[in-house]
N, C-alpha and C. Protein backbone atom coordinates (compact mmCIF):
# COMPACT_ATOMS: atom_id res chain seq x y z
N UNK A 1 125.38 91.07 82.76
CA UNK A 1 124.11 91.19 83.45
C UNK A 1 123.24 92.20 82.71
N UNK A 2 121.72 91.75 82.05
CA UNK A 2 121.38 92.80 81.92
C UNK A 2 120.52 93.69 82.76
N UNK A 3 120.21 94.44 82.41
CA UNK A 3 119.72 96.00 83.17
C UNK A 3 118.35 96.43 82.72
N UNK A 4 117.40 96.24 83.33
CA UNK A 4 116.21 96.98 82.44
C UNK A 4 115.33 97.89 83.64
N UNK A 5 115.39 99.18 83.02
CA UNK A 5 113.96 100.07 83.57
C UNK A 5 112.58 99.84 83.94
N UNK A 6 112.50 99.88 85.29
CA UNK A 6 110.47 99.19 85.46
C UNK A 6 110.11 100.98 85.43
N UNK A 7 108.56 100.97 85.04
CA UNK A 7 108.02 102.04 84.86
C UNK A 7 106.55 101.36 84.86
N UNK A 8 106.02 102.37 85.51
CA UNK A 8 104.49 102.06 85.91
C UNK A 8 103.41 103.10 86.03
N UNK A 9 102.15 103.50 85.38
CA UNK A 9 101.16 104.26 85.72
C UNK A 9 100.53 104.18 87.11
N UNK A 10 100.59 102.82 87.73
CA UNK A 10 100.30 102.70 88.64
C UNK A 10 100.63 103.13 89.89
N UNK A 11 102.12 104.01 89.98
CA UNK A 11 102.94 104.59 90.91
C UNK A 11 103.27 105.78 90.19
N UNK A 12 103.59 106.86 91.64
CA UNK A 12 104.26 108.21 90.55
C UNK A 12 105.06 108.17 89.90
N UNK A 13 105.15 109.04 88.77
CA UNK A 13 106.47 109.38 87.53
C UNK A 13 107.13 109.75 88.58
N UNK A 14 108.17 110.04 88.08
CA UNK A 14 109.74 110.49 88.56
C UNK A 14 109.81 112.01 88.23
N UNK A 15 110.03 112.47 89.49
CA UNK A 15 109.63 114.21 89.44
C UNK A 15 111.36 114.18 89.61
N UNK A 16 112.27 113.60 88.63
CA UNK A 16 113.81 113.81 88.81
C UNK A 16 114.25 112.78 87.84
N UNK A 17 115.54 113.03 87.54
CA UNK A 17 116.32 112.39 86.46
C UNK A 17 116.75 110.84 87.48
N UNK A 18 115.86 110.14 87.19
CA UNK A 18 115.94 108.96 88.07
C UNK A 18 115.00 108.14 87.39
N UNK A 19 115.02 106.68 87.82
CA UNK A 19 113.79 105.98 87.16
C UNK A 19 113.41 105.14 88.16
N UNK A 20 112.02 104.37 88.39
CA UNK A 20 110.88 104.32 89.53
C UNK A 20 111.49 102.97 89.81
N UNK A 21 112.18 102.21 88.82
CA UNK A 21 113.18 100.78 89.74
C UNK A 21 114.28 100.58 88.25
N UNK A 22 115.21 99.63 88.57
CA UNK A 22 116.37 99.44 88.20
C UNK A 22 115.85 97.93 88.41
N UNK A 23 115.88 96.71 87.11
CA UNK A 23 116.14 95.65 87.70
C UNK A 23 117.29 95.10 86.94
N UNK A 24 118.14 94.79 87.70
CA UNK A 24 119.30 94.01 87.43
C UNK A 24 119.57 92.41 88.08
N UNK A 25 119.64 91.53 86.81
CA UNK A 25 119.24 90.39 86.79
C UNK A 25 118.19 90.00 88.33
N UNK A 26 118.52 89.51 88.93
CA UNK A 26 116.86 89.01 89.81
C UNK A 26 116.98 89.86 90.63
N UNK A 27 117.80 91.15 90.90
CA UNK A 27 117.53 92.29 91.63
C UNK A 27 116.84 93.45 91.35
N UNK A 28 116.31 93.79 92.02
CA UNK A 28 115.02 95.69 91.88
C UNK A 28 115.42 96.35 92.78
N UNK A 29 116.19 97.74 92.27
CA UNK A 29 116.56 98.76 92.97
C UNK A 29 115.34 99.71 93.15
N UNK A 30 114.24 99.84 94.30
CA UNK A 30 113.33 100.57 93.54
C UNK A 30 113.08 101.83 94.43
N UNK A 31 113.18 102.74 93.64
CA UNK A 31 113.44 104.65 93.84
C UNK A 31 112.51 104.58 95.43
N UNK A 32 113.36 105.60 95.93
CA UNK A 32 112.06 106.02 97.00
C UNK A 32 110.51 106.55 96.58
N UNK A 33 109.97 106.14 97.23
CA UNK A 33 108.49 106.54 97.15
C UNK A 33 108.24 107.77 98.19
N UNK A 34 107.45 108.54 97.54
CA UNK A 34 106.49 109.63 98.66
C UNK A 34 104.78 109.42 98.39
N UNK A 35 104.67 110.34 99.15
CA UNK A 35 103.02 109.58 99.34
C UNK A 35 102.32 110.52 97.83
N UNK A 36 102.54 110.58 96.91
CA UNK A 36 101.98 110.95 96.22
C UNK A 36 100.62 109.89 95.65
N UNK A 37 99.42 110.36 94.87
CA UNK A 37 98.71 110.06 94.30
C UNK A 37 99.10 109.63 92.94
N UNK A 38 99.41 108.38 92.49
CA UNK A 38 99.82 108.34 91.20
C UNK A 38 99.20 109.23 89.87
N UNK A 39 97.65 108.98 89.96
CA UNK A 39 96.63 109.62 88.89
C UNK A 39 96.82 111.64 88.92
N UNK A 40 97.06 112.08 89.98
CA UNK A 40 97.41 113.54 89.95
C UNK A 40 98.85 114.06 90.46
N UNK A 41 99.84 113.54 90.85
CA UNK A 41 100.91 113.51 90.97
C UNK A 41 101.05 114.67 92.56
N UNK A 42 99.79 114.60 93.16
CA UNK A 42 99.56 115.71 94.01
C UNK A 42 99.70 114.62 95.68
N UNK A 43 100.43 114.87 96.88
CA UNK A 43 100.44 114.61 97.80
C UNK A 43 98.88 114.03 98.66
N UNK A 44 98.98 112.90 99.35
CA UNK A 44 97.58 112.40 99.32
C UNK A 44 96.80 113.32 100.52
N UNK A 45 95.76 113.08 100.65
CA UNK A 45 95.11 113.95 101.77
C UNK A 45 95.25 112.93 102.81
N UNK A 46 95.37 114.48 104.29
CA UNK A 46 94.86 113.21 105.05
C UNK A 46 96.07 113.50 106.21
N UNK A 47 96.12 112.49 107.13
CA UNK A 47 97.51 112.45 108.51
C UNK A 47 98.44 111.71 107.32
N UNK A 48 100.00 112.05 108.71
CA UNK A 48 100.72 111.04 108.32
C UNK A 48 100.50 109.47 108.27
N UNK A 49 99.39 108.60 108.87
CA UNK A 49 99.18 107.04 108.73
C UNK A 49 98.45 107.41 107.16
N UNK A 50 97.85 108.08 106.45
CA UNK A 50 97.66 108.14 105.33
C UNK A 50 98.80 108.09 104.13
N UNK A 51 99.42 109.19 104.53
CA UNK A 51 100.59 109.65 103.80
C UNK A 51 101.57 108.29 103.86
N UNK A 52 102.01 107.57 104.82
CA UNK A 52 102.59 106.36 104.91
C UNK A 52 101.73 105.12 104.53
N UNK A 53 100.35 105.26 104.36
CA UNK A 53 100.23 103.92 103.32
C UNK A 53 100.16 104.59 102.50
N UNK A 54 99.73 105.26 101.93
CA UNK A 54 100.14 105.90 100.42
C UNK A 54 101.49 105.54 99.36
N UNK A 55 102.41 105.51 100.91
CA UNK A 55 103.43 105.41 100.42
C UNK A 55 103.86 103.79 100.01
N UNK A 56 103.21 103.32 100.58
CA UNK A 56 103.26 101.41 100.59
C UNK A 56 102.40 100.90 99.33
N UNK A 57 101.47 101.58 99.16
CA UNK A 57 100.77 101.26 98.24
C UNK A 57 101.24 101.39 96.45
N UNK A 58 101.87 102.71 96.76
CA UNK A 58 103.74 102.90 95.58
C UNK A 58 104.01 101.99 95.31
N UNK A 59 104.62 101.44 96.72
CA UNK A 59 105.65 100.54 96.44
C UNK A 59 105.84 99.22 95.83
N UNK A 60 104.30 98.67 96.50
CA UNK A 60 104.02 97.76 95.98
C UNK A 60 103.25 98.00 94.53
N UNK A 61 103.16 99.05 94.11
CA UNK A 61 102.70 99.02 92.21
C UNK A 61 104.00 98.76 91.94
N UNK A 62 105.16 99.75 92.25
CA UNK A 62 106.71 99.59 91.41
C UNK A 62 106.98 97.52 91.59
N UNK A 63 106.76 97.26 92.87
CA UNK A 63 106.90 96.02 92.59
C UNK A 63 106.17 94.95 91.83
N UNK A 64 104.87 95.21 91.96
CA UNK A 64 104.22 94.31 91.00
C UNK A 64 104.74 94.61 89.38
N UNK A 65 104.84 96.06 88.81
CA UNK A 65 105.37 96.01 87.72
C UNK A 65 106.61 95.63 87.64
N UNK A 66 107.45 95.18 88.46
CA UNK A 66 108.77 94.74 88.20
C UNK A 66 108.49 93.16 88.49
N UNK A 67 107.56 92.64 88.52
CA UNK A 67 107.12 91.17 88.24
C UNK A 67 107.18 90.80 89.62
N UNK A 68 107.60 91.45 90.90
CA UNK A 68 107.10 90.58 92.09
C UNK A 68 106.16 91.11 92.86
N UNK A 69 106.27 91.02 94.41
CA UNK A 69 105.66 92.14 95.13
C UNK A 69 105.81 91.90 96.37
N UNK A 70 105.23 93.56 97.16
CA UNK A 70 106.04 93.38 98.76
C UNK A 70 106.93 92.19 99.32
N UNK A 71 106.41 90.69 99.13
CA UNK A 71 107.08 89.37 99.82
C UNK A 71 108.40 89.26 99.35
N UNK A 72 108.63 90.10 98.38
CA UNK A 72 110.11 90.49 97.70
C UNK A 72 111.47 90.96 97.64
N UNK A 73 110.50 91.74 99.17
CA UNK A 73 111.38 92.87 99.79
C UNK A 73 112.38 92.50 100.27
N UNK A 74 114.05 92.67 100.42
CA UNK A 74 114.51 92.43 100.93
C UNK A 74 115.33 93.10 101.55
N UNK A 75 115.24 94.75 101.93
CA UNK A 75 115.56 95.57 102.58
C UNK A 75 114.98 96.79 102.20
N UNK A 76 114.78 97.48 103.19
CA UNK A 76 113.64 98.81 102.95
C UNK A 76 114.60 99.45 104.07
N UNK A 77 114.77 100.89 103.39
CA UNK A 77 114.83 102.42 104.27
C UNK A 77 113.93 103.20 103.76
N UNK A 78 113.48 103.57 105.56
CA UNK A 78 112.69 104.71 105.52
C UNK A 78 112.88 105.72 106.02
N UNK A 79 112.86 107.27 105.33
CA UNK A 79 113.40 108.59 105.85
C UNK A 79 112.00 108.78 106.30
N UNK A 80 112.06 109.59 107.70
CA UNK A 80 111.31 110.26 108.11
C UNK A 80 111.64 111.67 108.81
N UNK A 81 110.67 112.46 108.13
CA UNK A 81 111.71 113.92 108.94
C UNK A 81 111.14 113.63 110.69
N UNK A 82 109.98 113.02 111.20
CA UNK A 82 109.85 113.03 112.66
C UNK A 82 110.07 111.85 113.26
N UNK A 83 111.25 111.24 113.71
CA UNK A 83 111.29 109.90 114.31
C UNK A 83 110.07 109.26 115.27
N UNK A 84 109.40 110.38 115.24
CA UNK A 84 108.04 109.73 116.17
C UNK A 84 106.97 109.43 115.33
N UNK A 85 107.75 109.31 113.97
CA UNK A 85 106.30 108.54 113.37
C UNK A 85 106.83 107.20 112.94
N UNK A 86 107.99 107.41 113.69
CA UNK A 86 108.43 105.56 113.52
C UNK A 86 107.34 104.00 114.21
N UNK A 87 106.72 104.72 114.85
CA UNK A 87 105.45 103.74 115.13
C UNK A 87 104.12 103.63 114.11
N UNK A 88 104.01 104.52 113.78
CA UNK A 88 103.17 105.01 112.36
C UNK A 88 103.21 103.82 111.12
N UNK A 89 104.47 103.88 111.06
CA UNK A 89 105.45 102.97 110.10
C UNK A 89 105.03 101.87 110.40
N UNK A 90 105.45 100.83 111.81
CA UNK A 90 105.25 99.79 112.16
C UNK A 90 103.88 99.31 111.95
N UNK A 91 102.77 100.03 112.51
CA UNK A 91 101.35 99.68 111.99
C UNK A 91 101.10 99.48 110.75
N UNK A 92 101.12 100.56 109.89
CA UNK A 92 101.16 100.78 108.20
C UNK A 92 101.65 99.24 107.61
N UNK A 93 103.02 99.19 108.28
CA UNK A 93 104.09 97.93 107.22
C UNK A 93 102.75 96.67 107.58
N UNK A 94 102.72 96.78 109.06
CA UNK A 94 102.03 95.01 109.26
C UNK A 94 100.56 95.18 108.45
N UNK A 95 99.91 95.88 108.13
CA UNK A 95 98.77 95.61 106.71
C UNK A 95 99.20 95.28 105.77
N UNK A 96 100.63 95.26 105.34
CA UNK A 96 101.38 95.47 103.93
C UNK A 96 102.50 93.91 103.89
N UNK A 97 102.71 94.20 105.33
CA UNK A 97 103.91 92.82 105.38
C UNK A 97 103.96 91.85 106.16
N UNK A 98 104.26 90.40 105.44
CA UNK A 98 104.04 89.34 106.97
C UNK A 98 104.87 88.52 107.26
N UNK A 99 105.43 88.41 108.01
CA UNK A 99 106.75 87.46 108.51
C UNK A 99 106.92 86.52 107.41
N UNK A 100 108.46 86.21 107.07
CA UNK A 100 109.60 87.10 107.53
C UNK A 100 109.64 88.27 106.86
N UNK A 101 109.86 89.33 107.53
CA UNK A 101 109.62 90.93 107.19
C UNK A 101 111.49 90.72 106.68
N UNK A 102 111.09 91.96 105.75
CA UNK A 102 112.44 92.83 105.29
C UNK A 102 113.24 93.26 106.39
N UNK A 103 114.60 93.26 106.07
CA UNK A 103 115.57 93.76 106.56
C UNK A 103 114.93 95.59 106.65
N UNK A 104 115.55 96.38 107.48
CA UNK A 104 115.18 97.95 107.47
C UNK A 104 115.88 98.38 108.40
N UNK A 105 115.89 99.97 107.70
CA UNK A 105 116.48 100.96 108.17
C UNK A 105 115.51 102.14 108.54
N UNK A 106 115.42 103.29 109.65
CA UNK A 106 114.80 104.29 109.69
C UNK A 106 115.78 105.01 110.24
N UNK A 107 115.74 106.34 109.10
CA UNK A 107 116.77 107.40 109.40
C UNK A 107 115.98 108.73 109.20
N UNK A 108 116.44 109.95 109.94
CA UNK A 108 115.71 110.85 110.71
C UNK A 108 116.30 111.82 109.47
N UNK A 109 115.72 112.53 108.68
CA UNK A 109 116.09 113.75 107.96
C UNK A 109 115.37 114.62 108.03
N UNK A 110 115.62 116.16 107.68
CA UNK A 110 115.19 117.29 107.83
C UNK A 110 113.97 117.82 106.53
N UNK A 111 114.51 117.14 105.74
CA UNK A 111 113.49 117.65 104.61
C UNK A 111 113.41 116.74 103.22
N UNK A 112 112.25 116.26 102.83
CA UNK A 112 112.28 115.40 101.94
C UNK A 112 111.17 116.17 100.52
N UNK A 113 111.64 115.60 99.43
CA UNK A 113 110.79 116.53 98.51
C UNK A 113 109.26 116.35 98.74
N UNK A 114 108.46 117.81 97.89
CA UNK A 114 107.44 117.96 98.15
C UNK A 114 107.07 118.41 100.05
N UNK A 115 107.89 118.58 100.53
CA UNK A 115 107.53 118.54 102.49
C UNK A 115 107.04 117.76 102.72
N UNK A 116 106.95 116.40 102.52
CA UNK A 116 106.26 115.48 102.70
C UNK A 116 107.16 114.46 104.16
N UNK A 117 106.30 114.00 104.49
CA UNK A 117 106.68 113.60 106.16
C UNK A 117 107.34 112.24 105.89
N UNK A 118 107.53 111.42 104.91
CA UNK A 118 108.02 110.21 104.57
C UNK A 118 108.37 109.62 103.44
N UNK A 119 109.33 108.73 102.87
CA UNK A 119 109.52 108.29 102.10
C UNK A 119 110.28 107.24 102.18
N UNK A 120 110.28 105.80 101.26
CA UNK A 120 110.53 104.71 101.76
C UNK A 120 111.21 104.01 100.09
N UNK A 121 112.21 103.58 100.35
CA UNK A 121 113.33 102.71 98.69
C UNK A 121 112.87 101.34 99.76
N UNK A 122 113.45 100.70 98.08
CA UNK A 122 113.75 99.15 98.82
C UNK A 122 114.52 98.50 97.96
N UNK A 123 114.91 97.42 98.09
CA UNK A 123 115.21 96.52 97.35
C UNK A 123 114.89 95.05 97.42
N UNK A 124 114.36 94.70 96.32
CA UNK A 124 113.43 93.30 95.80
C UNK A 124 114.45 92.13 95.21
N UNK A 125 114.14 91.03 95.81
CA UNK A 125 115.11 89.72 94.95
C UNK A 125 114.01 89.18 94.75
N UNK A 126 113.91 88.90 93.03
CA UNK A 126 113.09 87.90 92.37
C UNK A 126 113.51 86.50 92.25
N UNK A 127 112.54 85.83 92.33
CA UNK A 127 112.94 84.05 92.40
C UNK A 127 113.40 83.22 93.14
């Protein structure tokens, strides 16, 4: 099977010894996202419904550069340090996603890099 690195201007660099997706043959492992600004690498302004499309908007660059996008998805976790922005989430995704939605997970953690209130991996099947 081979293995190749997606990398994109369009989404943040990798502030860690990690890379922004993994695709292995018609699979995309692709890194968690935070709501960063790709062009300044600086956290976006704004509430958390900002900060969480911010974060969608990532996701879907890592996916378009890995040749698909969001409709691709085929399982998404999302850390959130406040489980009450698990509704936040739900609004955000339905601008972003439309039946049949991804498989998902939301799990409650204490601290994610940058202090940032969210962050969201997934994984993509091409073809």
């Amino acid at each position: 099977m081979t293995r190749e690195i997606i990398a994109t201007k369009n989404a943040p660099g990798a502030i860690g010894a990690y890379s922004q997706a993994v695709k292995a043959g018609n699979t995309v492992y692709i890194s968690g996202q935070i709501p960063l600004v790709p062009a300044t690498m600086e956290v976006v302004a704004g509430d958390v419904v900002a900060q969480i499309r911010q974060v969608f908007e990532n996701l879907a660059a890592v996916c378009e550069a890995s040749g698909g996008g969001l409709r691709d998805i085929v399982k998404l976790t999302v850390y959130l340090t406040d489980l009450k922005d698990f509704g936040h989430v739900n609004e955000v995704m339905a601008d972003f996603f439309q039946e049949p939605y991804p498989a998902r997970a939301a799990i409650g953690v204490a601290q994610l890099p940058k202090d940032v209130p969210v962050e969201v991996d997934a994984i993509m099947v091409l073809g």
